[in-house]
C-alpha atoms as a PDB file:
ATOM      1  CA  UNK A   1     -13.902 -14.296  51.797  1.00  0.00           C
ATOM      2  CA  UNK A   2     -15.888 -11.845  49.778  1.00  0.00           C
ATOM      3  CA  UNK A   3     -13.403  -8.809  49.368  1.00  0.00           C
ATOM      4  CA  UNK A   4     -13.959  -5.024  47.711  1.00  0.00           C
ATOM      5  CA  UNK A   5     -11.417  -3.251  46.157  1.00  0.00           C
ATOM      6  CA  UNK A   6     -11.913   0.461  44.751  1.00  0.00           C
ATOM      7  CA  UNK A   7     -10.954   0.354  41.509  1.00  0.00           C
ATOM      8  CA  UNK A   8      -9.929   4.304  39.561  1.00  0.00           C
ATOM      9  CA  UNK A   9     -11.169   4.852  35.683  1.00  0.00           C
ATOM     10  CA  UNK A  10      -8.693   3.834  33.262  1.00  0.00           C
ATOM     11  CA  UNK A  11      -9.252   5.437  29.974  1.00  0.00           C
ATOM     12  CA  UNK A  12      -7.140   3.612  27.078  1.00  0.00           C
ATOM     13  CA  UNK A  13      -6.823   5.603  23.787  1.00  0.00           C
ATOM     14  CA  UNK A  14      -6.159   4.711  20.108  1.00  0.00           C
ATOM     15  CA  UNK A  15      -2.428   5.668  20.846  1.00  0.00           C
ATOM     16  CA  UNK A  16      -2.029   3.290  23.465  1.00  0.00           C
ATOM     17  CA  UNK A  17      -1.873   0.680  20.828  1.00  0.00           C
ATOM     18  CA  UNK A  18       0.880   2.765  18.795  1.00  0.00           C
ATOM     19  CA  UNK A  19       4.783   1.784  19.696  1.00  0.00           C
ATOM     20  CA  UNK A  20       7.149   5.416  18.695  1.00  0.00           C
ATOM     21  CA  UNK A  21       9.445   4.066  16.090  1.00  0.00           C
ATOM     22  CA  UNK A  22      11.591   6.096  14.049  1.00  0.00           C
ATOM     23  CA  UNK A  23      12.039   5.273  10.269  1.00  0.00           C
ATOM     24  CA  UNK A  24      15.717   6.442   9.261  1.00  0.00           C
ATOM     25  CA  UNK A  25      14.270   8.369   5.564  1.00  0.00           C
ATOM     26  CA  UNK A  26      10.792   9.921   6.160  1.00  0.00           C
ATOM     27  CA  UNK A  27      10.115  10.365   2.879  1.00  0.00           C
ATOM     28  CA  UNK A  28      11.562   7.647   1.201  1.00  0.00           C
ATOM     29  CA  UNK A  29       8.975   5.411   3.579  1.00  0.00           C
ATOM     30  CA  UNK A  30       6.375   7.938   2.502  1.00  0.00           C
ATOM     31  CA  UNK A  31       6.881   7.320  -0.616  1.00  0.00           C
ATOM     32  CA  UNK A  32       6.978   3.365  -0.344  1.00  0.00           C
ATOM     33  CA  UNK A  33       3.618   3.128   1.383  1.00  0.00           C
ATOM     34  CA  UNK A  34       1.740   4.858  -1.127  1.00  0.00           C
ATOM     35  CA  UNK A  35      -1.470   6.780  -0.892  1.00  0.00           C
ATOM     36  CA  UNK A  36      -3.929   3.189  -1.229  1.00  0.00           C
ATOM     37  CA  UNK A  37      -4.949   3.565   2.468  1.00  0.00           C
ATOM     38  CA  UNK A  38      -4.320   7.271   2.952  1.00  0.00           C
ATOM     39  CA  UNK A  39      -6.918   9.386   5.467  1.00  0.00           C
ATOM     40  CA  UNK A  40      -6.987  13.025   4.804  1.00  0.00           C
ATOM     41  CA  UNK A  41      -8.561  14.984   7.691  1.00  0.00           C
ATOM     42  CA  UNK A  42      -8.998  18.547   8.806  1.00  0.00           C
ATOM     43  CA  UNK A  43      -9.582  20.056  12.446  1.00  0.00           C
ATOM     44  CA  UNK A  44      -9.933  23.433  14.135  1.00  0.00           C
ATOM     45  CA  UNK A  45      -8.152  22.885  17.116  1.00  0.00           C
ATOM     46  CA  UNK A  46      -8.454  25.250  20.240  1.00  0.00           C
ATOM     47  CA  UNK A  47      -4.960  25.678  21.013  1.00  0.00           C
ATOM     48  CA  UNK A  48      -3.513  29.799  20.841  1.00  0.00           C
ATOM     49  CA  UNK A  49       0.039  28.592  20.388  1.00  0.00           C
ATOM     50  CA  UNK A  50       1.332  26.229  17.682  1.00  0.00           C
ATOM     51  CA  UNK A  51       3.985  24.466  19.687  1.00  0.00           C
ATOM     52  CA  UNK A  52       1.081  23.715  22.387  1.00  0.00           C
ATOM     53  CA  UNK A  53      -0.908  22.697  19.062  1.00  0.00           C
ATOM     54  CA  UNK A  54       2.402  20.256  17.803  1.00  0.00           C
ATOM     55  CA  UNK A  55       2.506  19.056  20.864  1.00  0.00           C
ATOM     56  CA  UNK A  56      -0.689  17.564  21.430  1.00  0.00           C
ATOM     57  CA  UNK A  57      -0.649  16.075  17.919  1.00  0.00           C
ATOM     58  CA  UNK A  58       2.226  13.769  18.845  1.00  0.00           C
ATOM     59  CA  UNK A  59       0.540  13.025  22.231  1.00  0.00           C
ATOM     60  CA  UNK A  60      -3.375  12.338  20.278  1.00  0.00           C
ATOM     61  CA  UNK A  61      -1.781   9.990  18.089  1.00  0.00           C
ATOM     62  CA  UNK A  62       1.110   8.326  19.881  1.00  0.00           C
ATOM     63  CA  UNK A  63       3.757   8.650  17.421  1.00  0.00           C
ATOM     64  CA  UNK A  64       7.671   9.623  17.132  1.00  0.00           C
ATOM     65  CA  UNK A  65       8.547  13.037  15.567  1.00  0.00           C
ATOM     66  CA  UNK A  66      10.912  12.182  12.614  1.00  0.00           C
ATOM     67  CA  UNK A  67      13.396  14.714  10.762  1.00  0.00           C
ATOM     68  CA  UNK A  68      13.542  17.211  13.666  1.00  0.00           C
ATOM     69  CA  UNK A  69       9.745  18.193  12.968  1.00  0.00           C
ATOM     70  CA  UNK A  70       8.888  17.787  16.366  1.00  0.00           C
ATOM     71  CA  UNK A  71       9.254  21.204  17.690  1.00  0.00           C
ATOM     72  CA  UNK A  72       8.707  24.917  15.693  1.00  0.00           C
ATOM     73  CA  UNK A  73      12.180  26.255  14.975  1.00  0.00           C
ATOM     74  CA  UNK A  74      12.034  30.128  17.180  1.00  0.00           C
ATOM     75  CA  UNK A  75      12.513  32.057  13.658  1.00  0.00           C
ATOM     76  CA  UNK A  76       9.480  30.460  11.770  1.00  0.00           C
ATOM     77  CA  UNK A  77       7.421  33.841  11.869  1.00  0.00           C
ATOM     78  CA  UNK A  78       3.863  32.226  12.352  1.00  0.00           C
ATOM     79  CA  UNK A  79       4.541  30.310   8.748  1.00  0.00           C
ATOM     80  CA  UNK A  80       2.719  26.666   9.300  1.00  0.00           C
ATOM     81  CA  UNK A  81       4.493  23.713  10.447  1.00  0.00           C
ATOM     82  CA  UNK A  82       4.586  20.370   8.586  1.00  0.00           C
ATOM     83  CA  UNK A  83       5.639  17.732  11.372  1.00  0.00           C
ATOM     84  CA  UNK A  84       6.281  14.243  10.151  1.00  0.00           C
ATOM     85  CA  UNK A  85       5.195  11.249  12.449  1.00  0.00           C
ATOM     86  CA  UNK A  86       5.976   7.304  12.452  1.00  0.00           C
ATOM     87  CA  UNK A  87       4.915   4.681  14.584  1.00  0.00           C
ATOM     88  CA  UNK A  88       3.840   0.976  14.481  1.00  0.00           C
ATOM     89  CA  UNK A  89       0.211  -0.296  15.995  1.00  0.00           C
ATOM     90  CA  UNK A  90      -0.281  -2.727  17.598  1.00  0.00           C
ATOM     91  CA  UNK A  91      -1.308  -5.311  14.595  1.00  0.00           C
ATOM     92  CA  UNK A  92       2.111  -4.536  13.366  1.00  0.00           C
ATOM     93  CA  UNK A  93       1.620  -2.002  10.809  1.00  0.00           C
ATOM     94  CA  UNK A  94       3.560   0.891  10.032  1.00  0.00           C
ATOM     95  CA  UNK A  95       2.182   3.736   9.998  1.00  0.00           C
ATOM     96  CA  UNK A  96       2.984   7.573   9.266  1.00  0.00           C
ATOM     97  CA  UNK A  97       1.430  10.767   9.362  1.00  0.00           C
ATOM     98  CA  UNK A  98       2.293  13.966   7.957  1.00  0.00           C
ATOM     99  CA  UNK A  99       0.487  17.176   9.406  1.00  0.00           C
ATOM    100  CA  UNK A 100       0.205  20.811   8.548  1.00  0.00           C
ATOM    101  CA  UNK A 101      -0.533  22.821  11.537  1.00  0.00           C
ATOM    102  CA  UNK A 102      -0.988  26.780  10.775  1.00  0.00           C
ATOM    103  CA  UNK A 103      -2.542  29.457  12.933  1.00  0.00           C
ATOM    104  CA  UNK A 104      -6.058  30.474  11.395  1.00  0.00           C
ATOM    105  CA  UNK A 105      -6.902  34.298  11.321  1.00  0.00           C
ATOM    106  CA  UNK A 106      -4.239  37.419  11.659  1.00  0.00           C
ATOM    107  CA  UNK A 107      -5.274  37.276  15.757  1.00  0.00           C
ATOM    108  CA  UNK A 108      -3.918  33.735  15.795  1.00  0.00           C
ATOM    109  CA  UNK A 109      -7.422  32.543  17.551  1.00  0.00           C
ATOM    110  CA  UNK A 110      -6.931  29.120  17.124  1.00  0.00           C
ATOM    111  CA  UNK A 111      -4.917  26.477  15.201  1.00  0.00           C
ATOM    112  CA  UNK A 112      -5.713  24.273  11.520  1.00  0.00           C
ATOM    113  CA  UNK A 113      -4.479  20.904  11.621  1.00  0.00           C
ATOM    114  CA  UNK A 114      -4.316  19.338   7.865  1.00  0.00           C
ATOM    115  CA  UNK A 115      -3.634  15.797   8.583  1.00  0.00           C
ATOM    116  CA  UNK A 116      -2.650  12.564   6.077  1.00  0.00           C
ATOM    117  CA  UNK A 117      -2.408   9.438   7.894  1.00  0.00           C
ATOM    118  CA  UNK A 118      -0.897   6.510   5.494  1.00  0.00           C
ATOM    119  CA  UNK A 119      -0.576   3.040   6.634  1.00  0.00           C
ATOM    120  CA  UNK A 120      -0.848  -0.479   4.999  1.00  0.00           C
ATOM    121  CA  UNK A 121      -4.679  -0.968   6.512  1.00  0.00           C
ATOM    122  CA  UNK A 122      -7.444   1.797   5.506  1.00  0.00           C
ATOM    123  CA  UNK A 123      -8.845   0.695   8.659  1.00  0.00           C
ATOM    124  CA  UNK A 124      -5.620   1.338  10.674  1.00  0.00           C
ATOM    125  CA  UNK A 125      -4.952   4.674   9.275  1.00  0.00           C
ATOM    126  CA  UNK A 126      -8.693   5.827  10.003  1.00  0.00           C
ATOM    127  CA  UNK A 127      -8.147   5.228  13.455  1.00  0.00           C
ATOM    128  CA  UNK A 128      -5.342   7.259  13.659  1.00  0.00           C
ATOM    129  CA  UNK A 129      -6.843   9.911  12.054  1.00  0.00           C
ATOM    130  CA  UNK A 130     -10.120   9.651  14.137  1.00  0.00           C
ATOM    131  CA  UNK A 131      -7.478  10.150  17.511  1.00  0.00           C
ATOM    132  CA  UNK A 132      -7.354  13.995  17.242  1.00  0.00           C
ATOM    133  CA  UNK A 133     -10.123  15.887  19.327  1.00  0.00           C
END
C-alpha cells in the first residue's frame, strides 16, 4: 500500500543540541576554561525591555542561568545586566557564556548584547555565538 502522510516543518536550532547544566562556581569554571577558544560578539537586538532582551538570550542559546543572573533584579535603574550561562552540547563540551545586555540610547530604543562564549572547541563556542538573531 502506497500511503501519504502530511508531515509539519520542524525547525531544529543550535540550542537543541545544548543540555542546561548548572556549574556550582561560575567563575571559578570561567576561569578554568580559559580564553583559548573564546568568541566575542556584539548585537543590536530589537527588544524595548531588557528582561524580554535576557530572556531571549537564554532561549537563542539553550543554556541554564547560573548565580541568580537570570532575571533583572526590580531596583537595577536601567544599569546593564551581566547574565552568566552554562550548558553542555551535544559533543560533550562544556560550555559558558557571559553576556552584557544594556539598553542603547536615553529613549531605551533597543537593547546591546556584548556576548563571550568560552568552551573547550573554537568551533563549539562559534556556534553558540552565531545562535543569537
Amino acid at each position: 500500500f502506497e500511503e501519504e502522510y502530511p508531515l509539519e516543518d520542524l525547525e531544529i536550532t543550535t540550542s537543541d543540541f545544548m543540555a542546561k547544566v548548572t556549574v556550582p562556581d561560575f567563575r571559578k569554571a570561567w576561569e578554568t576554561v580559559g580564553n583559548a577558544n573564546e568568541v566575542l560578539e556584539k548585537f543590536a537586538l530589537q527588544f524595548k525591555k531588557m528582561d524580554d532582551a535576557v530572556t531571549a538570550v537564554v532561549d537563542f542559546l539553550g543554556m541554564q542561568p547560573c548565580d541568580g543572573t537570570g532575571s533583572i533584579k526590580p531596583n537595577a535603574g536601567g544599569k546593564p545586566h551581566m547574565l552568566h550561562m552554562s550548558g553542555v552540547f551535544v559533543s560533550g563540551q562544556q560550555v559558558l557564556a557571559r553576556a552584557q545586555i544594556a539598553l542603547q540610547g536615553e529613549n531605551g530604543s533597543g537593547v546591546i548584547l556584548k556576548i563571550a562564549v568560552r568552551s573547550d572547541d573554537e568551533a563549539v563556542s562559534r556556534m553558540v555565538a552565531d545562535c543569537i538573531h
